[in-house]
C-alpha atoms as a PDB file:
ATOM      1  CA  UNK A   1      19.717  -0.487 -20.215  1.00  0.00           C
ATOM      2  CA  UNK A   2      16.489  -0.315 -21.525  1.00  0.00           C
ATOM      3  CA  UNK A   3      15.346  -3.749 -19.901  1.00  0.00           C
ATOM      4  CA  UNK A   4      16.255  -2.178 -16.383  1.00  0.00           C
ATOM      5  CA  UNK A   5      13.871   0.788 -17.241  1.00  0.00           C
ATOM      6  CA  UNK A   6      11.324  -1.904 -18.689  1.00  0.00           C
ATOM      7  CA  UNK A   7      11.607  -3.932 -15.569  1.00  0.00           C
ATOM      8  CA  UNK A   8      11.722  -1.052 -12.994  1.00  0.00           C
ATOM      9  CA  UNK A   9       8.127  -0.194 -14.613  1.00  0.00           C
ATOM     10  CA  UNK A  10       6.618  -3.879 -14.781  1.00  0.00           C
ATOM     11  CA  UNK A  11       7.558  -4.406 -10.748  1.00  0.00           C
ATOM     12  CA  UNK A  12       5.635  -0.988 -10.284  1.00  0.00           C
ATOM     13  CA  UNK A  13       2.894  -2.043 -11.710  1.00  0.00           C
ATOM     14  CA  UNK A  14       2.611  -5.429 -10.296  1.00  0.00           C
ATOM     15  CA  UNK A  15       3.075  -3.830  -7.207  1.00  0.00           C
ATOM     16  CA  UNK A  16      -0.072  -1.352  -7.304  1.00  0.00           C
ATOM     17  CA  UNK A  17      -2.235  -3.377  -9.481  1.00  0.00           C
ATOM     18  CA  UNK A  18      -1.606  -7.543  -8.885  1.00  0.00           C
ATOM     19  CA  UNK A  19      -3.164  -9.313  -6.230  1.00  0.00           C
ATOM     20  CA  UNK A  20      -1.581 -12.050  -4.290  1.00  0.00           C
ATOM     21  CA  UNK A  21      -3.348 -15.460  -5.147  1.00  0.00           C
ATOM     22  CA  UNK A  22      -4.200 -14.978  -8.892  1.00  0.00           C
ATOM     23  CA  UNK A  23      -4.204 -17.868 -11.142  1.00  0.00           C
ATOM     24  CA  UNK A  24      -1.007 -15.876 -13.004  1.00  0.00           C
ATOM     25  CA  UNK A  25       0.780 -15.283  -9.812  1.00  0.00           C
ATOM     26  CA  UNK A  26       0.162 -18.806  -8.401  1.00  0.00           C
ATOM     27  CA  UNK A  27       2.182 -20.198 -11.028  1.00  0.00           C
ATOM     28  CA  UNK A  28       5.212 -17.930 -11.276  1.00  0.00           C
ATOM     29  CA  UNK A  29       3.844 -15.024 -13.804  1.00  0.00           C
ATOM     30  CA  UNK A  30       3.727 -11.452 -13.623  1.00  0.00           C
ATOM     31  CA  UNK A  31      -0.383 -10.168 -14.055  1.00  0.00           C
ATOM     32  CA  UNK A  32      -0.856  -9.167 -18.048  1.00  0.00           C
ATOM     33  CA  UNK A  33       0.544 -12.360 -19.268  1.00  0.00           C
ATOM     34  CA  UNK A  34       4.390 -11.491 -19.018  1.00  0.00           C
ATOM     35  CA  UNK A  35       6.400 -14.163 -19.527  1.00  0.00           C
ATOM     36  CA  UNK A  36       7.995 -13.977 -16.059  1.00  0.00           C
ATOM     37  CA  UNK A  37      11.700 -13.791 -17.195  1.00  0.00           C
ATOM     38  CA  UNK A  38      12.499 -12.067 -14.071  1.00  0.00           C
ATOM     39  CA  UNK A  39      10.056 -14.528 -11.616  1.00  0.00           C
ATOM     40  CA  UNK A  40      13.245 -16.253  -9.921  1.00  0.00           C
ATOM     41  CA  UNK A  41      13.798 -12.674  -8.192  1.00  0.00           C
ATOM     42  CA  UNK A  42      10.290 -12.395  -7.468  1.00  0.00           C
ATOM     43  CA  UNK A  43       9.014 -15.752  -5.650  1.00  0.00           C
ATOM     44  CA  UNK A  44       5.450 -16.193  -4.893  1.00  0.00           C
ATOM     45  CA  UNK A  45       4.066 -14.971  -2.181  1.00  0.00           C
ATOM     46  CA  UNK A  46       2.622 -17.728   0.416  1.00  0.00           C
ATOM     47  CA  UNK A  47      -0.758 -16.565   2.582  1.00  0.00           C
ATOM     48  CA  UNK A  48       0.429 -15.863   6.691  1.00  0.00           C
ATOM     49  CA  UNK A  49      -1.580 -16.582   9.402  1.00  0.00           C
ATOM     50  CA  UNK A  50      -1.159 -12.421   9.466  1.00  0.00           C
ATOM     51  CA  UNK A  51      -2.591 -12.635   6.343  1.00  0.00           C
ATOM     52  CA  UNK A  52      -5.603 -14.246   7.449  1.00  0.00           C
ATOM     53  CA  UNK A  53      -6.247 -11.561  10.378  1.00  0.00           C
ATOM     54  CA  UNK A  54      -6.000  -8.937   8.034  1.00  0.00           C
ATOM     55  CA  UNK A  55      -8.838 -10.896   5.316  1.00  0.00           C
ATOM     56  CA  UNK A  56     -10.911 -11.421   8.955  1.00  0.00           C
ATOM     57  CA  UNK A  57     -10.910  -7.841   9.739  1.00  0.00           C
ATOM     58  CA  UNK A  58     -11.677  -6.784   6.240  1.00  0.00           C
ATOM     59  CA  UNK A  59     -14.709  -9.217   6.460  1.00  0.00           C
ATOM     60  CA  UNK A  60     -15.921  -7.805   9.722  1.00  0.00           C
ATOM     61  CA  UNK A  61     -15.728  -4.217   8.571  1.00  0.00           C
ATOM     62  CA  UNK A  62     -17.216  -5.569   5.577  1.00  0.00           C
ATOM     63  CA  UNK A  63     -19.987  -6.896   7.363  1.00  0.00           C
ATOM     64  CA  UNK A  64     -20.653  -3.786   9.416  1.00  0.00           C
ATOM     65  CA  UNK A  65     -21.084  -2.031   6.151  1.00  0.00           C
ATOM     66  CA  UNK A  66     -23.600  -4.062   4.786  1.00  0.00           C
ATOM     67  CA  UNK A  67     -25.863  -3.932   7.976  1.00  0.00           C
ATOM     68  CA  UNK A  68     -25.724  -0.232   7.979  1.00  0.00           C
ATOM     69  CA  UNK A  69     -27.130  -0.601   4.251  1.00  0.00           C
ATOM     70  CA  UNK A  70     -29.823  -3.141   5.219  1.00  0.00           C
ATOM     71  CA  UNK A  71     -31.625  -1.031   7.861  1.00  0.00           C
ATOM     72  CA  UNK A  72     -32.047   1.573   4.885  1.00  0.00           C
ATOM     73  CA  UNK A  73     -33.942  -1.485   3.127  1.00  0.00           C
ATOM     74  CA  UNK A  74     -36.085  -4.469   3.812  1.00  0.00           C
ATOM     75  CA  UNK A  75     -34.927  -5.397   7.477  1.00  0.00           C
ATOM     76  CA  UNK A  76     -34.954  -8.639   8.311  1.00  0.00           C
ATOM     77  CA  UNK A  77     -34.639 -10.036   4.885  1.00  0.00           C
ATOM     78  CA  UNK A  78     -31.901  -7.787   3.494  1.00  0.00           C
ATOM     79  CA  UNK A  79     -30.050  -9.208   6.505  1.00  0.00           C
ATOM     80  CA  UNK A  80     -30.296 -12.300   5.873  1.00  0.00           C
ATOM     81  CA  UNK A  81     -28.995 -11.644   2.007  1.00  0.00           C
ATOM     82  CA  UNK A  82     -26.646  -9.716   4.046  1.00  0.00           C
ATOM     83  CA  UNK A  83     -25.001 -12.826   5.332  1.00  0.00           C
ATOM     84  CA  UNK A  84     -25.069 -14.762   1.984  1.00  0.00           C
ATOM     85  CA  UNK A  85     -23.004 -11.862   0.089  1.00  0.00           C
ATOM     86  CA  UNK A  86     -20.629 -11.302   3.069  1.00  0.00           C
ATOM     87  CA  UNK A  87     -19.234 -15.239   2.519  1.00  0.00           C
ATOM     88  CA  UNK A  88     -19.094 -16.181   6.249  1.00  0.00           C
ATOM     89  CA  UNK A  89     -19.520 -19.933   6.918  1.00  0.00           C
ATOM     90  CA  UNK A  90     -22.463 -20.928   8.846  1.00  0.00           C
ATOM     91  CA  UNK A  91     -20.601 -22.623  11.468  1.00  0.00           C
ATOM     92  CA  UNK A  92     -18.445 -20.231  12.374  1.00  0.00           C
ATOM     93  CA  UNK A  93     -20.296 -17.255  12.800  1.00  0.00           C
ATOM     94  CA  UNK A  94     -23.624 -15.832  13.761  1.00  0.00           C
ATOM     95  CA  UNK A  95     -25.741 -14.935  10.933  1.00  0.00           C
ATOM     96  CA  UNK A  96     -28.055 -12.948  11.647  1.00  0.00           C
ATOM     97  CA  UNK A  97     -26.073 -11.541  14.960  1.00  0.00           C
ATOM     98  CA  UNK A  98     -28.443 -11.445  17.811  1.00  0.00           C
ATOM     99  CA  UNK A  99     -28.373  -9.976  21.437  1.00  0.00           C
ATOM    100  CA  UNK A 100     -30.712 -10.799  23.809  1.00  0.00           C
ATOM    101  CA  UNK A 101     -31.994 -10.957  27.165  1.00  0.00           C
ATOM    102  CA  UNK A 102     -30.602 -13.464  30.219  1.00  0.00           C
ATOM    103  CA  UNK A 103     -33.584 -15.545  29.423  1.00  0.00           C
ATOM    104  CA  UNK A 104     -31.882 -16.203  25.633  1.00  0.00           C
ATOM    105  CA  UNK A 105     -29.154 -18.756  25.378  1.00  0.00           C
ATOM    106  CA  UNK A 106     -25.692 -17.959  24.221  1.00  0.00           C
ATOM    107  CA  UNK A 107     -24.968 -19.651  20.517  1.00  0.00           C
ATOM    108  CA  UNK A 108     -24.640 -19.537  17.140  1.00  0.00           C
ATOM    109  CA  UNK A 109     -27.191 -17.495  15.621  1.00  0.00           C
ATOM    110  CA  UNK A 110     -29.288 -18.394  12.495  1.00  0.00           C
ATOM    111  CA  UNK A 111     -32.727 -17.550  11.053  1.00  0.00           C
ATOM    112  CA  UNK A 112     -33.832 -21.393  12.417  1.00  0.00           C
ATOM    113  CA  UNK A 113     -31.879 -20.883  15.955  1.00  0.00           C
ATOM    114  CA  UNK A 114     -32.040 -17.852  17.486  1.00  0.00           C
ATOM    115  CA  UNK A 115     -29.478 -17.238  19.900  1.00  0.00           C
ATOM    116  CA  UNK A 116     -27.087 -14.860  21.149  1.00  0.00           C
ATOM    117  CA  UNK A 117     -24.058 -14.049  20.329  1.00  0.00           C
ATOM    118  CA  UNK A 118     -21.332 -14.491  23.029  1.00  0.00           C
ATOM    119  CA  UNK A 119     -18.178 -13.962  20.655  1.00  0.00           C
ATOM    120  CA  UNK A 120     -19.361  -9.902  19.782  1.00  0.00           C
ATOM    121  CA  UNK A 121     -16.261  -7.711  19.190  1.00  0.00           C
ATOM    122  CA  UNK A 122     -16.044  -4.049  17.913  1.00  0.00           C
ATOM    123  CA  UNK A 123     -14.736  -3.004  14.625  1.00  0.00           C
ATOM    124  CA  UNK A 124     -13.932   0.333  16.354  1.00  0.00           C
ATOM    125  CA  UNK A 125     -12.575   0.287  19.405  1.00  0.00           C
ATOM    126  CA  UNK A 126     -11.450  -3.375  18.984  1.00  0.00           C
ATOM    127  CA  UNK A 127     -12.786  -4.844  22.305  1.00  0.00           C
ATOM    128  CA  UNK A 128     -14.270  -8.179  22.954  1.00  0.00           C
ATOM    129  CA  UNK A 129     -17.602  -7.700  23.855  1.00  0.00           C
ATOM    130  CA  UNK A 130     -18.739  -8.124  27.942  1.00  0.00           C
ATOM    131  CA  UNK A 131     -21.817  -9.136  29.069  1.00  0.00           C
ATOM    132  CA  UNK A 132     -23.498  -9.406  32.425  1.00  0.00           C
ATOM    133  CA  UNK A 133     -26.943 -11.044  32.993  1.00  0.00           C
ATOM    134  CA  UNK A 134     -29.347  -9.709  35.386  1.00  0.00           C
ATOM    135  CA  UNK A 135     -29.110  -6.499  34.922  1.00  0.00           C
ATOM    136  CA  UNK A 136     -29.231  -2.902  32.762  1.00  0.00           C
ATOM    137  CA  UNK A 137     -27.195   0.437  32.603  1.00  0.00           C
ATOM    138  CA  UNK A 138     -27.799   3.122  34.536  1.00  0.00           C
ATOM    139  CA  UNK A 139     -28.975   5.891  32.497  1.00  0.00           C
ATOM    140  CA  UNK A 140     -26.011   8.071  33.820  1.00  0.00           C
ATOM    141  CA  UNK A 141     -23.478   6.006  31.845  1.00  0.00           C
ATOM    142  CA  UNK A 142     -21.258   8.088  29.497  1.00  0.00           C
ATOM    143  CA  UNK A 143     -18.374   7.061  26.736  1.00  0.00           C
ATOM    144  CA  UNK A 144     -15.465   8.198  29.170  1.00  0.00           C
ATOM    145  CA  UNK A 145     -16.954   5.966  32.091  1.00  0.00           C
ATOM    146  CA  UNK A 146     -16.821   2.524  29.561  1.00  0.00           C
ATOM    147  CA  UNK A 147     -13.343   4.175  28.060  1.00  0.00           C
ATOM    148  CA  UNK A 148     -12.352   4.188  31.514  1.00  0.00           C
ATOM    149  CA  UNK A 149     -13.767   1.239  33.376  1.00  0.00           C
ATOM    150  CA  UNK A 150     -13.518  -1.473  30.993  1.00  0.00           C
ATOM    151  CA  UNK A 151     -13.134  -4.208  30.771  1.00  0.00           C
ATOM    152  CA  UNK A 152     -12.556  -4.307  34.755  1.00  0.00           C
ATOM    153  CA  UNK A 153     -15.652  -5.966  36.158  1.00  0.00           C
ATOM    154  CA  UNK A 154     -15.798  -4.111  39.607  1.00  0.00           C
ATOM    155  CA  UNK A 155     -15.727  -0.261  37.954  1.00  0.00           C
ATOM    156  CA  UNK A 156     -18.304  -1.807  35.438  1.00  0.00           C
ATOM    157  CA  UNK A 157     -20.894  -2.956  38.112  1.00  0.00           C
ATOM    158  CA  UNK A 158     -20.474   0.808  39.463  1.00  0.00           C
ATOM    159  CA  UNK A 159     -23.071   1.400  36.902  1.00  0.00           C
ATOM    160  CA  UNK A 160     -25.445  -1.456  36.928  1.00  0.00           C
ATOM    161  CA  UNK A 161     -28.747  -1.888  38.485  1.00  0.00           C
ATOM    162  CA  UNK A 162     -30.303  -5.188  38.863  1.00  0.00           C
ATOM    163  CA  UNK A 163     -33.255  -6.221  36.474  1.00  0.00           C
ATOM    164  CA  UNK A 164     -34.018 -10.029  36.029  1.00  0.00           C
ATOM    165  CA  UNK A 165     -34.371 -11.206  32.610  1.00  0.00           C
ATOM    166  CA  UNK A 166     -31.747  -8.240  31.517  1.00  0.00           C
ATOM    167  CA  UNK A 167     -28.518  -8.505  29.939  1.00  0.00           C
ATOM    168  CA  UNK A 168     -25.770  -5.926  29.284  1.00  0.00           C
ATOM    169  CA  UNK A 169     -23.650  -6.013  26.873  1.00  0.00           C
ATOM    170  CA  UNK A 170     -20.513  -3.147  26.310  1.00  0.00           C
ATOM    171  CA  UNK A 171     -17.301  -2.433  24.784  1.00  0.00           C
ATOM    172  CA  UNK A 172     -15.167   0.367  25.151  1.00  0.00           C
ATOM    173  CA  UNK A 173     -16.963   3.190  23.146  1.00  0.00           C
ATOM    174  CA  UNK A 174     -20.965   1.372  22.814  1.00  0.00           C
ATOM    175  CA  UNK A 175     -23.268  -0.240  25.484  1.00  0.00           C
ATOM    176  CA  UNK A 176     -26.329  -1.693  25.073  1.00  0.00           C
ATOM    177  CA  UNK A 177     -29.245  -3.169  28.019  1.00  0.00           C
ATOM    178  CA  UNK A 178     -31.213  -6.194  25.885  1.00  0.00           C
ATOM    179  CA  UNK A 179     -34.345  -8.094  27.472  1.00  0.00           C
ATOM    180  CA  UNK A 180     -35.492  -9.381  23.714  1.00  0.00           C
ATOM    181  CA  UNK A 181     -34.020 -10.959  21.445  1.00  0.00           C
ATOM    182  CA  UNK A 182     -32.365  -8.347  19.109  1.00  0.00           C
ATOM    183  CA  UNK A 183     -31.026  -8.353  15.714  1.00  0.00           C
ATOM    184  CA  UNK A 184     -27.744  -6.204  15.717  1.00  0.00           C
ATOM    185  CA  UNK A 185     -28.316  -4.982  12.207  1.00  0.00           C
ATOM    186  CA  UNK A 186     -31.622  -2.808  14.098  1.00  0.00           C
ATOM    187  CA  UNK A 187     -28.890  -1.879  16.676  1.00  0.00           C
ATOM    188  CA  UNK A 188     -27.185   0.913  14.551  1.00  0.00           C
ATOM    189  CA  UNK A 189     -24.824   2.931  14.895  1.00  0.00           C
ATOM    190  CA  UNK A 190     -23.068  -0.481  16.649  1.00  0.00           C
ATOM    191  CA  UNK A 191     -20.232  -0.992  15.252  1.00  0.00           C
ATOM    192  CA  UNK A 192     -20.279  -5.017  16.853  1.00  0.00           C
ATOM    193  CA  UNK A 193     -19.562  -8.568  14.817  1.00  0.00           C
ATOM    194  CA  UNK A 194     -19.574 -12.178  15.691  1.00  0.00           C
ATOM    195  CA  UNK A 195     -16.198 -12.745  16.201  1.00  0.00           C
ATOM    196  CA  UNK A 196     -16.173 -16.613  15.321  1.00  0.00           C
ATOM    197  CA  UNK A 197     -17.328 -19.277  17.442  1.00  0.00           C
ATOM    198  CA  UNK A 198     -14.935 -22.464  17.690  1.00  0.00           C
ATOM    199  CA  UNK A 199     -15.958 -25.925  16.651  1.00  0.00           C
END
């Protein structure tokens, strides 16, 4: 009787406190050095690719965070620390995340090539990022115009005057007109991230 009790409280506790993937878990133990008497009813937990989404997204949002601290600080080089401490893999994704004008190539961005990003998503509204080159936004654009046009190309160009060496770039709460190349961390309160670039 008093094991049930016993037990009832170690399984609360492992549930609030013990992360997937610790050495102790990983080879049958409860966390706190328990001898895992009851680990048969209780079998590891193996990662899902919906795992993986979920560690993505906490990365982005992660990331977002730490570019909102680094335009209180040193610019361009707390961004690049930025990217260090936020564990993204160079090949993957941009770092530091650039926009730019049609005249700038589409890439992966790094401090050696800078290019723009062409795999932007938002944290907040969770859009994919459009872009359109030759032009900017008309300065009558408003949140419930993007909430309501995108990401349908022919309500979009409703609102977009031609200007060479221009690019747009939107979701469907933030819009931005580029000619320069741009480091996204100056771009606040954007809310963008590379979303990963394949190969």
């Amino acid at each position: 009787m008093a094991d049930d009790g016993l037990d009832q409280l170690l399984d609360e506790v492992e549930s609030k406190y013990c992360q997937p993937g610790t050495g102790s878990r990983a080879e049958g133990k409860r966390c706190g050095g328990h001898d895992g008497r009851r680990g048969s009813k209780h079998p590891v937990k193996i990662a899902s690719a919906d795992d993986e989404n979920v560690d993505d997204l906490i990365d982005d949002i992660l990331d977002v965070r730490l570019h909102e601290e680094s335009k209180t600080q040193n610019g361009k080089s707390t961004s690049q620390q930025s990217c260090k401490t936020s564990g993204q893999h160079p090949s993957k994704k941009c770092c530091p995340v650039y926009l730019g004008g049609s005249l700038i190539p589409f890439g992966i961005g790094t401090s050696v090539s800078e290019r723009a990003c062409n795999k932007l998503r938002c944290t907040s509204c969770d859009f994919n990022i459009v872009t359109f080159d030759d032009y900017k936004w008309d300065a009558s654009c408003d949140y419930l115009f993007f909430r309501n046009s995108m990401p349908e190309h022919s309500k979009l160009q409703t609102k977009m005057v031609r200007k060479k060496g221009s690019r747009v770039y939107a979701c469907q709460c933030s819009w931005r007109s580029v000619q320069q190349l741009t480091d996204l961390s100056a771009e606040q309160p954007l809310c963008w991230v590379c979303g990963k670039h394949s190969g």
